[in-house]
PDB file of N, CA and C in Angstrom:
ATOM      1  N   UNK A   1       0.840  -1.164   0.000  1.00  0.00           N
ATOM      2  CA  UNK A   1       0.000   0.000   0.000  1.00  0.00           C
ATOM      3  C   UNK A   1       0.891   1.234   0.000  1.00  0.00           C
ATOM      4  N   UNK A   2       0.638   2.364  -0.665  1.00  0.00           N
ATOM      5  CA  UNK A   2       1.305   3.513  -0.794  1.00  0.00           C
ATOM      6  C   UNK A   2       0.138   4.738  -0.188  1.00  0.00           C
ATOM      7  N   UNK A   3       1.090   5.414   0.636  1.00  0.00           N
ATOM      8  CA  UNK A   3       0.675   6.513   1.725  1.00  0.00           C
ATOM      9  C   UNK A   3       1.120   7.899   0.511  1.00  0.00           C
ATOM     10  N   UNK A   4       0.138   9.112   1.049  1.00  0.00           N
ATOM     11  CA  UNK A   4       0.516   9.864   0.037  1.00  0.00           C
ATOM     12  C   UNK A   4      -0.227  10.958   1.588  1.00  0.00           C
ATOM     13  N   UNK A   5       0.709  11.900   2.416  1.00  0.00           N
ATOM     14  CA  UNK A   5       0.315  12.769   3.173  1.00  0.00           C
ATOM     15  C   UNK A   5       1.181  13.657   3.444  1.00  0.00           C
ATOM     16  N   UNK A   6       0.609  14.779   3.873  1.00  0.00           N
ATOM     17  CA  UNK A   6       1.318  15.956   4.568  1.00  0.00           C
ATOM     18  C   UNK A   6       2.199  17.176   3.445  1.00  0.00           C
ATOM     19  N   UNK A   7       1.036  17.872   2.648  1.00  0.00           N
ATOM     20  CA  UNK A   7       1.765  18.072   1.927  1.00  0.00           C
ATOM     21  C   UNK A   7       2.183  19.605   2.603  1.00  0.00           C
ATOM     22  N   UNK A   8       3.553  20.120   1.933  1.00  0.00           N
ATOM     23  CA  UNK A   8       4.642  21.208   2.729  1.00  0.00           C
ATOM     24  C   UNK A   8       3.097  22.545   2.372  1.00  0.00           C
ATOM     25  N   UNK A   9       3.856  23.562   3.440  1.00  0.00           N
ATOM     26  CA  UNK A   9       2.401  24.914   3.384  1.00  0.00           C
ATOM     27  C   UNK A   9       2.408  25.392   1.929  1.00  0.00           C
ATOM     28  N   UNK A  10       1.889  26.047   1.518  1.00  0.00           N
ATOM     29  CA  UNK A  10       1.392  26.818   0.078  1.00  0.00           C
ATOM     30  C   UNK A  10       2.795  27.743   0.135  1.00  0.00           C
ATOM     31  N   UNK A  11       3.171  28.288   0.866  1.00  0.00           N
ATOM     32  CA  UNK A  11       4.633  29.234   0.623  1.00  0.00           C
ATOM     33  C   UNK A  11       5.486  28.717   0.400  1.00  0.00           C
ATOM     34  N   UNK A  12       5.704  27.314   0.015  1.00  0.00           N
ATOM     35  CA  UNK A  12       7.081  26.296   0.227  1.00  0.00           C
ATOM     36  C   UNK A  12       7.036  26.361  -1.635  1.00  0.00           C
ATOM     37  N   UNK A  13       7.427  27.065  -2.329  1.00  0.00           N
ATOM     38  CA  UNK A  13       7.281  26.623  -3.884  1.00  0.00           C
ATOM     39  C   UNK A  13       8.450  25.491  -4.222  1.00  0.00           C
ATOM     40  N   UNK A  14       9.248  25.559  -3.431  1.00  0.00           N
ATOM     41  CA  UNK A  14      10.903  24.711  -3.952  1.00  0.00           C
ATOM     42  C   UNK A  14      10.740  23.144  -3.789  1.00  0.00           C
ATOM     43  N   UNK A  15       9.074  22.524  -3.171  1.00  0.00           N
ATOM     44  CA  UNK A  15       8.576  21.320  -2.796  1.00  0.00           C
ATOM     45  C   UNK A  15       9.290  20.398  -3.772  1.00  0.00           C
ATOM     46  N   UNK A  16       9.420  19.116  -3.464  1.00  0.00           N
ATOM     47  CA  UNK A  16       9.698  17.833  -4.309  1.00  0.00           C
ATOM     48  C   UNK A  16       9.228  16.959  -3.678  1.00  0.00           C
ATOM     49  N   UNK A  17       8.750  15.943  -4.486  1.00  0.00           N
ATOM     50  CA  UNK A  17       8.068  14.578  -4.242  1.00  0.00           C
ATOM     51  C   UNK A  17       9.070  13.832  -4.160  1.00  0.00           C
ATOM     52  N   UNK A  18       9.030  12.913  -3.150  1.00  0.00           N
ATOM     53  CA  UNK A  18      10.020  11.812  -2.578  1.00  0.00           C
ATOM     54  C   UNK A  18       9.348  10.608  -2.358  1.00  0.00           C
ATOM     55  N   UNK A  19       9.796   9.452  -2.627  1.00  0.00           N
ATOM     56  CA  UNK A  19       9.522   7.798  -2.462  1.00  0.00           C
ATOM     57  C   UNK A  19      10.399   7.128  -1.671  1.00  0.00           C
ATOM     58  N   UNK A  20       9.906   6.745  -0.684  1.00  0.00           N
ATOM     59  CA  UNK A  20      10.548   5.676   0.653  1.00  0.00           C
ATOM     60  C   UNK A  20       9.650   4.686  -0.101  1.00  0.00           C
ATOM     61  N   UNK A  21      10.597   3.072   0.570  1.00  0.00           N
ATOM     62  CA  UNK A  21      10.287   2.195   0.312  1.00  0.00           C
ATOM     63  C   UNK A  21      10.937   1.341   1.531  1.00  0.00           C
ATOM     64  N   UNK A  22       9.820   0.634   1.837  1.00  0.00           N
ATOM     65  CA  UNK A  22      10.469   0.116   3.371  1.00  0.00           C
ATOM     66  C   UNK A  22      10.853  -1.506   2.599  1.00  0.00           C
ATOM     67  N   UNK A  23      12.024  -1.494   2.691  1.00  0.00           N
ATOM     68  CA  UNK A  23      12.255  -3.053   1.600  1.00  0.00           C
ATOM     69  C   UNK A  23      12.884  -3.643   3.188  1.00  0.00           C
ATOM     70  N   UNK A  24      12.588  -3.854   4.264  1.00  0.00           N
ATOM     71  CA  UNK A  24      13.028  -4.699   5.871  1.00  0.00           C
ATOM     72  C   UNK A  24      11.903  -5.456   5.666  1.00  0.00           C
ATOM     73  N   UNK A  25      11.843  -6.164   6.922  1.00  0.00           N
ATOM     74  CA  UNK A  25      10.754  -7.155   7.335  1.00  0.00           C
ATOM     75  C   UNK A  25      10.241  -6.505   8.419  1.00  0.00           C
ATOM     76  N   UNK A  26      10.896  -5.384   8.842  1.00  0.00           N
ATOM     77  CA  UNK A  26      10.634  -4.802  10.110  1.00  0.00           C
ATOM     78  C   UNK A  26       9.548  -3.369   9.901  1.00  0.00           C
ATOM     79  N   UNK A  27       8.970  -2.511  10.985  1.00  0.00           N
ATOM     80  CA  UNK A  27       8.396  -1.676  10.645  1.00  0.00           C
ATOM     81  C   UNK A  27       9.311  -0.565  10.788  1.00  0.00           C
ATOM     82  N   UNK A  28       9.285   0.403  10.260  1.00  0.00           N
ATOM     83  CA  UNK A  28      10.419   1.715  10.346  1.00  0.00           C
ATOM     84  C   UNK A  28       9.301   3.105  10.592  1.00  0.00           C
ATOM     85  N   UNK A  29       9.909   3.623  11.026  1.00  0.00           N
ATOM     86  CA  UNK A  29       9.423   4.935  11.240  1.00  0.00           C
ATOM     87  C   UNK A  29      10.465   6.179  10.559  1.00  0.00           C
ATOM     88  N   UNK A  30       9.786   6.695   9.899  1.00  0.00           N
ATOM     89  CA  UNK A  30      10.262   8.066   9.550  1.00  0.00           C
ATOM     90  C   UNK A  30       9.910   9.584   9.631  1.00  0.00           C
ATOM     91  N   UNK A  31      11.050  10.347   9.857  1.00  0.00           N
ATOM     92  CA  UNK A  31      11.131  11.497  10.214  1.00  0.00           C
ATOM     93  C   UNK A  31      12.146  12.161   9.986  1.00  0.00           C
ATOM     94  N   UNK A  32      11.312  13.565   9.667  1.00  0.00           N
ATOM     95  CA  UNK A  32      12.027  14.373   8.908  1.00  0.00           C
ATOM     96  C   UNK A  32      12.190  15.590  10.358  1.00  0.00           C
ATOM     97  N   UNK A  33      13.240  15.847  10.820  1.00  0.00           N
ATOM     98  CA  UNK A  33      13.520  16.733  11.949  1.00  0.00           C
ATOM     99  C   UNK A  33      14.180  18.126  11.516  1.00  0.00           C
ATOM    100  N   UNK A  34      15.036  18.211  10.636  1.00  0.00           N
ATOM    101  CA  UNK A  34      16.041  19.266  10.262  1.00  0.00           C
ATOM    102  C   UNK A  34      15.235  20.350   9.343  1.00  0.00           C
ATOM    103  N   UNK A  35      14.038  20.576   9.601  1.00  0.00           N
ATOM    104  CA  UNK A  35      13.105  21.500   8.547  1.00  0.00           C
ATOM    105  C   UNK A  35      12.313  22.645  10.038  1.00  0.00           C
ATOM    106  N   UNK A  36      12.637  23.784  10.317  1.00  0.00           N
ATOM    107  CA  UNK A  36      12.310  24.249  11.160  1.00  0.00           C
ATOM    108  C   UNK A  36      10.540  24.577  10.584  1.00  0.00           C
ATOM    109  N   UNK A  37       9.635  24.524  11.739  1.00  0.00           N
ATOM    110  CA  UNK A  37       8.415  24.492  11.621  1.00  0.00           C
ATOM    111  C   UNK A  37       7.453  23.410  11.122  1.00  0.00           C
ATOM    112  N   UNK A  38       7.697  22.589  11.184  1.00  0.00           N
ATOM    113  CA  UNK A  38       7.174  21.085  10.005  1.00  0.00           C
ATOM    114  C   UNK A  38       7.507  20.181  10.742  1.00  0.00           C
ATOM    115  N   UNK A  39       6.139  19.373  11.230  1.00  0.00           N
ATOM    116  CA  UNK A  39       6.404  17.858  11.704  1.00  0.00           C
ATOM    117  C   UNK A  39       6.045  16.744  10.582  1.00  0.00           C
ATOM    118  N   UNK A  40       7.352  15.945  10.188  1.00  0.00           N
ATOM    119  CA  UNK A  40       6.825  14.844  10.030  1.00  0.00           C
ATOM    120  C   UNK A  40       7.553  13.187  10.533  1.00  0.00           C
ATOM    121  N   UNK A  41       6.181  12.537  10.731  1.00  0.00           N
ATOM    122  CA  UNK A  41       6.707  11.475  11.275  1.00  0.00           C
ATOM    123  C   UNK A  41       5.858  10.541  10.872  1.00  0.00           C
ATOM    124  N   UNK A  42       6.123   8.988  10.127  1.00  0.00           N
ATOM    125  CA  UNK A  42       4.971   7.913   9.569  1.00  0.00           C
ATOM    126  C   UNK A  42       6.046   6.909  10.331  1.00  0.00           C
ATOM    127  N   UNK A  43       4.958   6.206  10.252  1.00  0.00           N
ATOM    128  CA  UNK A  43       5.135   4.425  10.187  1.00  0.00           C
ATOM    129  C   UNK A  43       4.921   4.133   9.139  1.00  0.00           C
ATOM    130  N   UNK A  44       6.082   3.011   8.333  1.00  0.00           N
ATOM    131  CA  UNK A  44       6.019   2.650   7.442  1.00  0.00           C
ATOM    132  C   UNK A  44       6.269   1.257   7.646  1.00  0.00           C
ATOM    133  N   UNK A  45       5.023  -0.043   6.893  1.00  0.00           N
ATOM    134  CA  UNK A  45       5.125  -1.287   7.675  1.00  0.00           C
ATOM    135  C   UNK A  45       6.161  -1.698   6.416  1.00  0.00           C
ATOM    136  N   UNK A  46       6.475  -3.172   6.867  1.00  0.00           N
ATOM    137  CA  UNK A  46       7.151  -3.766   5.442  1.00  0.00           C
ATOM    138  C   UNK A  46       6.374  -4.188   3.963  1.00  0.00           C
ATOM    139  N   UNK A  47       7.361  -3.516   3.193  1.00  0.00           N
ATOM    140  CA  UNK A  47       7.366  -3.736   1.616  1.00  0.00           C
ATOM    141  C   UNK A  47       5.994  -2.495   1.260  1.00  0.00           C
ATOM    142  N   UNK A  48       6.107  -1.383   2.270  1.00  0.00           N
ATOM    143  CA  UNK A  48       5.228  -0.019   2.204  1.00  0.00           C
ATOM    144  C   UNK A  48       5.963   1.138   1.441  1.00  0.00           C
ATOM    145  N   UNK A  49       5.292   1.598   0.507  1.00  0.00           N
ATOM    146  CA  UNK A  49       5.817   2.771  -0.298  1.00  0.00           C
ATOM    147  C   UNK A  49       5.121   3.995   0.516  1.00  0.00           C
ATOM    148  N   UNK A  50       5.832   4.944   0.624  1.00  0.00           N
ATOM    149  CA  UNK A  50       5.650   6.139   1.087  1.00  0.00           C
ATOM    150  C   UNK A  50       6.268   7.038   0.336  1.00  0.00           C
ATOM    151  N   UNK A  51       4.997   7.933  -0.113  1.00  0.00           N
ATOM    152  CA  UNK A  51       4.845   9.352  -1.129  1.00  0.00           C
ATOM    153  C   UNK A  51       4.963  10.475  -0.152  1.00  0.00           C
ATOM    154  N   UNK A  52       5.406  11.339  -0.719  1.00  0.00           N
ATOM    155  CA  UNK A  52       5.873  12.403   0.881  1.00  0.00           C
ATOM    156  C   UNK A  52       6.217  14.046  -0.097  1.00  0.00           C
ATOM    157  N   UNK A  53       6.358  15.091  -0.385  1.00  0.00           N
ATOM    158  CA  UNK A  53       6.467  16.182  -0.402  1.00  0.00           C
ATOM    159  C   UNK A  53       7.439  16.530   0.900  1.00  0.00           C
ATOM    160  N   UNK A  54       8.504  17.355   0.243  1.00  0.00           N
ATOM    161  CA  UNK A  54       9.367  17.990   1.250  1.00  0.00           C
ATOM    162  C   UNK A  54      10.736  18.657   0.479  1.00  0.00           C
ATOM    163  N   UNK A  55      10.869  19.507   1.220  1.00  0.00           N
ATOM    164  CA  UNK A  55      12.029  20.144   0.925  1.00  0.00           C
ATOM    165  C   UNK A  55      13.602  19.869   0.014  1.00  0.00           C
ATOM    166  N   UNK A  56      14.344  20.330  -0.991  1.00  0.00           N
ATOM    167  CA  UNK A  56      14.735  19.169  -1.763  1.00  0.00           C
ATOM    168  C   UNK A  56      16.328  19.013  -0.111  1.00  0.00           C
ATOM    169  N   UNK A  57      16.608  20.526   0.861  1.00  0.00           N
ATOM    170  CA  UNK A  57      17.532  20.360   1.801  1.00  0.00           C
ATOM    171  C   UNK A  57      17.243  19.404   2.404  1.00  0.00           C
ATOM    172  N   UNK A  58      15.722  18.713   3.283  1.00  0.00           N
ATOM    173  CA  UNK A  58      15.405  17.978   4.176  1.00  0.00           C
ATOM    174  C   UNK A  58      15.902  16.412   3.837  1.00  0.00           C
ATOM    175  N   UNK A  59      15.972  16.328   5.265  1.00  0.00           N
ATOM    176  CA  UNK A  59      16.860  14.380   5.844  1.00  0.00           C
ATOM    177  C   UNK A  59      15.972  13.902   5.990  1.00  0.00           C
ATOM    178  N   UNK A  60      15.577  12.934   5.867  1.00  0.00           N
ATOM    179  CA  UNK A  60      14.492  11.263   5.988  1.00  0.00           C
ATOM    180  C   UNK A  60      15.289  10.630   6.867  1.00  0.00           C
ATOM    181  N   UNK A  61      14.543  10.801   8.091  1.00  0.00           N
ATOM    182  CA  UNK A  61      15.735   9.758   9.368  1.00  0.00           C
ATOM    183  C   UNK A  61      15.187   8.241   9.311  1.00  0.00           C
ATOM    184  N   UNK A  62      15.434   7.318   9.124  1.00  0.00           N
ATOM    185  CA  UNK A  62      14.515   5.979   9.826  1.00  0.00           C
ATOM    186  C   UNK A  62      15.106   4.899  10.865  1.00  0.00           C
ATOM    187  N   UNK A  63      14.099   5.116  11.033  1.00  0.00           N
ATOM    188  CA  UNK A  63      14.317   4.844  13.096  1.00  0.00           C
ATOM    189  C   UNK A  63      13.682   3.262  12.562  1.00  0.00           C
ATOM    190  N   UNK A  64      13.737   2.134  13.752  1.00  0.00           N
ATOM    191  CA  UNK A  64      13.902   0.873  13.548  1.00  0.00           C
ATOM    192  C   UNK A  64      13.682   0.590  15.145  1.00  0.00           C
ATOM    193  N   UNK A  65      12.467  -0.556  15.572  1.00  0.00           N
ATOM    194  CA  UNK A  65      12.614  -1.094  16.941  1.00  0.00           C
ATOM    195  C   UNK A  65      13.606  -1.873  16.804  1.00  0.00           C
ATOM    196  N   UNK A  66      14.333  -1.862  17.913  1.00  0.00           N
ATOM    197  CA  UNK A  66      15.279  -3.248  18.503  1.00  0.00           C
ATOM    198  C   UNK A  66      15.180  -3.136  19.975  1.00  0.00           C
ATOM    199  N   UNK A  67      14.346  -4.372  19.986  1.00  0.00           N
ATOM    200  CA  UNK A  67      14.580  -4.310  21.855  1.00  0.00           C
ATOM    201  C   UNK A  67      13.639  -3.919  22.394  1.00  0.00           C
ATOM    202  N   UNK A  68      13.876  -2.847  23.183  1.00  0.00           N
ATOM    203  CA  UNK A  68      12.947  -2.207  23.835  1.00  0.00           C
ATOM    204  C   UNK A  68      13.592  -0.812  23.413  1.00  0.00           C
ATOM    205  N   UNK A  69      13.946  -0.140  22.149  1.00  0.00           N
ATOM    206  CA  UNK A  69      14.429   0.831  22.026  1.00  0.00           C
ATOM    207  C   UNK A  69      14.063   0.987  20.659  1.00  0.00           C
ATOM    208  N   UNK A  70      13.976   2.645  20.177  1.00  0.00           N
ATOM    209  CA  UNK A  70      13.855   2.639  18.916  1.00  0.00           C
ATOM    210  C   UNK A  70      15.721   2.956  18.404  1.00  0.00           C
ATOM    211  N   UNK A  71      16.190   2.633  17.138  1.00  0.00           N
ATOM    212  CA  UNK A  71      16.947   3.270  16.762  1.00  0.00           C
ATOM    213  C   UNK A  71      17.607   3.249  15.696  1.00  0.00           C
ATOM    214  N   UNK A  72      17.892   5.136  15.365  1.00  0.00           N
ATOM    215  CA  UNK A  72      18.401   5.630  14.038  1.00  0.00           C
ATOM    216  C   UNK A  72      19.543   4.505  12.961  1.00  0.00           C
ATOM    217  N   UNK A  73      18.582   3.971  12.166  1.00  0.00           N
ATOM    218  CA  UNK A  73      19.426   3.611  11.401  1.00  0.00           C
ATOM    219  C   UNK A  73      20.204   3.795  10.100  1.00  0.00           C
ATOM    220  N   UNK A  74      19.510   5.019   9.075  1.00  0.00           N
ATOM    221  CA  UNK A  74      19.378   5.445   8.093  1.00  0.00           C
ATOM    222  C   UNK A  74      19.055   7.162   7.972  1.00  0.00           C
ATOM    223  N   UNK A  75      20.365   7.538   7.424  1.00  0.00           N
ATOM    224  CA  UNK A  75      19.679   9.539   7.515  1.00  0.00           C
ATOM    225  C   UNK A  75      19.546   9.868   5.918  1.00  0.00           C
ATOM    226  N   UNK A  76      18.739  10.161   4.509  1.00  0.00           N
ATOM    227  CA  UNK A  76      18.908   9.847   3.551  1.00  0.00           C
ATOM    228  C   UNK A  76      18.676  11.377   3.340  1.00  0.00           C
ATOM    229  N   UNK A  77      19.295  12.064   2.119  1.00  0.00           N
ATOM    230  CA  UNK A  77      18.820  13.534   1.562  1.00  0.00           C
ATOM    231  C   UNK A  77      17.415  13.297   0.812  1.00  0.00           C
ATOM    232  N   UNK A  78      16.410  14.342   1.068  1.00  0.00           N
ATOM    233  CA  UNK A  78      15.333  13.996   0.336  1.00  0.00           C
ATOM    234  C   UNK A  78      15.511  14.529  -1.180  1.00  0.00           C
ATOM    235  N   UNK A  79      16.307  15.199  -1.907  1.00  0.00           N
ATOM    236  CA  UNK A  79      16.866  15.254  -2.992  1.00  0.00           C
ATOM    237  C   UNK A  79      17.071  14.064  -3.462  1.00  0.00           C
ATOM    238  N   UNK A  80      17.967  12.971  -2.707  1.00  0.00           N
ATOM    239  CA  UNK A  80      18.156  11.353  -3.261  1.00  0.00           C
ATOM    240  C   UNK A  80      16.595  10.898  -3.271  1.00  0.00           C
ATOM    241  N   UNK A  81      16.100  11.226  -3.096  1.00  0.00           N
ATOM    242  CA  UNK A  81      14.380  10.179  -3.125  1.00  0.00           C
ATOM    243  C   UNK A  81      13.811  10.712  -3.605  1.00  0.00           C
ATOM    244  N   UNK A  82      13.683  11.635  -4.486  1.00  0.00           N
ATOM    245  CA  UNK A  82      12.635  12.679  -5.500  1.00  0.00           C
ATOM    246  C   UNK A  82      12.416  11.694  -6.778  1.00  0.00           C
ATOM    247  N   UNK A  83      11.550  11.744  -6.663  1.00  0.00           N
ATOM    248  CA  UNK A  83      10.959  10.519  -8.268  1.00  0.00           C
ATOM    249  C   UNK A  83      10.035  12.175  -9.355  1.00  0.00           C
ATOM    250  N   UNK A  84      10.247  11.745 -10.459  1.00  0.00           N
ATOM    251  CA  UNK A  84       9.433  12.032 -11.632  1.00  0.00           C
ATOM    252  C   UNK A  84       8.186  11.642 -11.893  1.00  0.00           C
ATOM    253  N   UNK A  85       7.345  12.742 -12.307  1.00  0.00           N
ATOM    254  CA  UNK A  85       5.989  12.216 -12.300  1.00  0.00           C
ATOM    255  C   UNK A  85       5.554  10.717 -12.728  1.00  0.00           C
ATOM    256  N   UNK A  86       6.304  10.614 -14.191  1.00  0.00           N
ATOM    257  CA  UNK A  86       6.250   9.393 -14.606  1.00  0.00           C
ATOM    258  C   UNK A  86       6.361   8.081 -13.855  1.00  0.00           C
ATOM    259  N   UNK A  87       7.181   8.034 -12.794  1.00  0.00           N
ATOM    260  CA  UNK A  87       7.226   7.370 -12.051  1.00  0.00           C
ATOM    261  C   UNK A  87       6.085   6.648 -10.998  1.00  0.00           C
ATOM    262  N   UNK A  88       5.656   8.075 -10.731  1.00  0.00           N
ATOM    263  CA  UNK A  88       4.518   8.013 -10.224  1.00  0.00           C
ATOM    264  C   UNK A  88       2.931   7.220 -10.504  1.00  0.00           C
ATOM    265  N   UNK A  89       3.000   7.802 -11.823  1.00  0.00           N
ATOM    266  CA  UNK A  89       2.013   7.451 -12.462  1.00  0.00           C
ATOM    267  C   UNK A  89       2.418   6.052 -12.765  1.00  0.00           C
ATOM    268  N   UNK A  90       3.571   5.051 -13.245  1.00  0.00           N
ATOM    269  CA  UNK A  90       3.129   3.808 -13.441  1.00  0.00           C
ATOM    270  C   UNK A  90       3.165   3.320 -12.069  1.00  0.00           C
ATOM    271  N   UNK A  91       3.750   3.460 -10.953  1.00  0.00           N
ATOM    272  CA  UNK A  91       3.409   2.691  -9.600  1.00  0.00           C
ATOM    273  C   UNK A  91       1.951   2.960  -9.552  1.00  0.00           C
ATOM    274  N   UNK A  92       1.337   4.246  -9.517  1.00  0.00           N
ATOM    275  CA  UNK A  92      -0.469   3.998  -9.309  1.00  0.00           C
ATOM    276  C   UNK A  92      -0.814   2.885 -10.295  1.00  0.00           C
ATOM    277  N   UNK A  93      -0.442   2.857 -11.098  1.00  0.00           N
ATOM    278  CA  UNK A  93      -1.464   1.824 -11.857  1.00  0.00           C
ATOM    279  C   UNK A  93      -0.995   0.811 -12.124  1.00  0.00           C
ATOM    280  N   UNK A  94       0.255   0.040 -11.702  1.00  0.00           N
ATOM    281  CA  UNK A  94       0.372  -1.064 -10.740  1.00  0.00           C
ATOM    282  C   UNK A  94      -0.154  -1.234 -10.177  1.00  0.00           C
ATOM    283  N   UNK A  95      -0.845  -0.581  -8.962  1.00  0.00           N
ATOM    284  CA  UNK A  95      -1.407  -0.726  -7.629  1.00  0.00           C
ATOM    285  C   UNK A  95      -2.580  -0.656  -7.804  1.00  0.00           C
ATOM    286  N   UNK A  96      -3.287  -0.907  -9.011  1.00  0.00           N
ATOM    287  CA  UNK A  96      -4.998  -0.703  -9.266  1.00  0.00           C
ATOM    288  C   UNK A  96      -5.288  -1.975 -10.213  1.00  0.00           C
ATOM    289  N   UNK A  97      -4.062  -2.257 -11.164  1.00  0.00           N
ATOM    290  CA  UNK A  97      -3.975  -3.362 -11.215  1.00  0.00           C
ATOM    291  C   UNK A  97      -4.365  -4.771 -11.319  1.00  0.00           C
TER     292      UNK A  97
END
């Protein structure tokens, strides 16, 4: 299933679309911290695509349970995860399928 939320305020024109892909067996959580004013934070379960809008400066942290603890395993530029519309459009219609 692919998540598509939180899109940046109407003053943000420099926005880019970004694709996470949780390819673990595990669930991950992500968050974007280094963007002053802007929360974001998902759960992403396994083999979950996540559609996201954000800044092309902003970090994608993903955090990972182990234990009884969460922790940082992955800090990615959201510039590296910006997909093309095209892209877009054939994963939707894969997924309808």
């Amino acid at each position: 299933m692919t998540q598509i939320l939180d899109r940046l305020p109407a003053d943000c024109a420099d926005g880019i679309l970004c694709c996470y892909v949780n390819d673990t067996q595990q669930l991950n959580i992500a968050r974007i911290t280094n963007i002053s004013n802007w929360y974001f934070e998902r759960v992403i379960f396994p083999g979950e695509k996540l559609l996201f809008e954000a800044l092309p400066e902003a970090q994608l942290e993903i955090h990972m349970s182990r234990f009884s603890t969460v922790v940082l395993v992955e800090v990615t530029a959201c510039d590296r995860l910006a997909v093309r519309s095209s892209q877009v459009q054939q994963d939707c219609m894969v997924q309808h399928n």
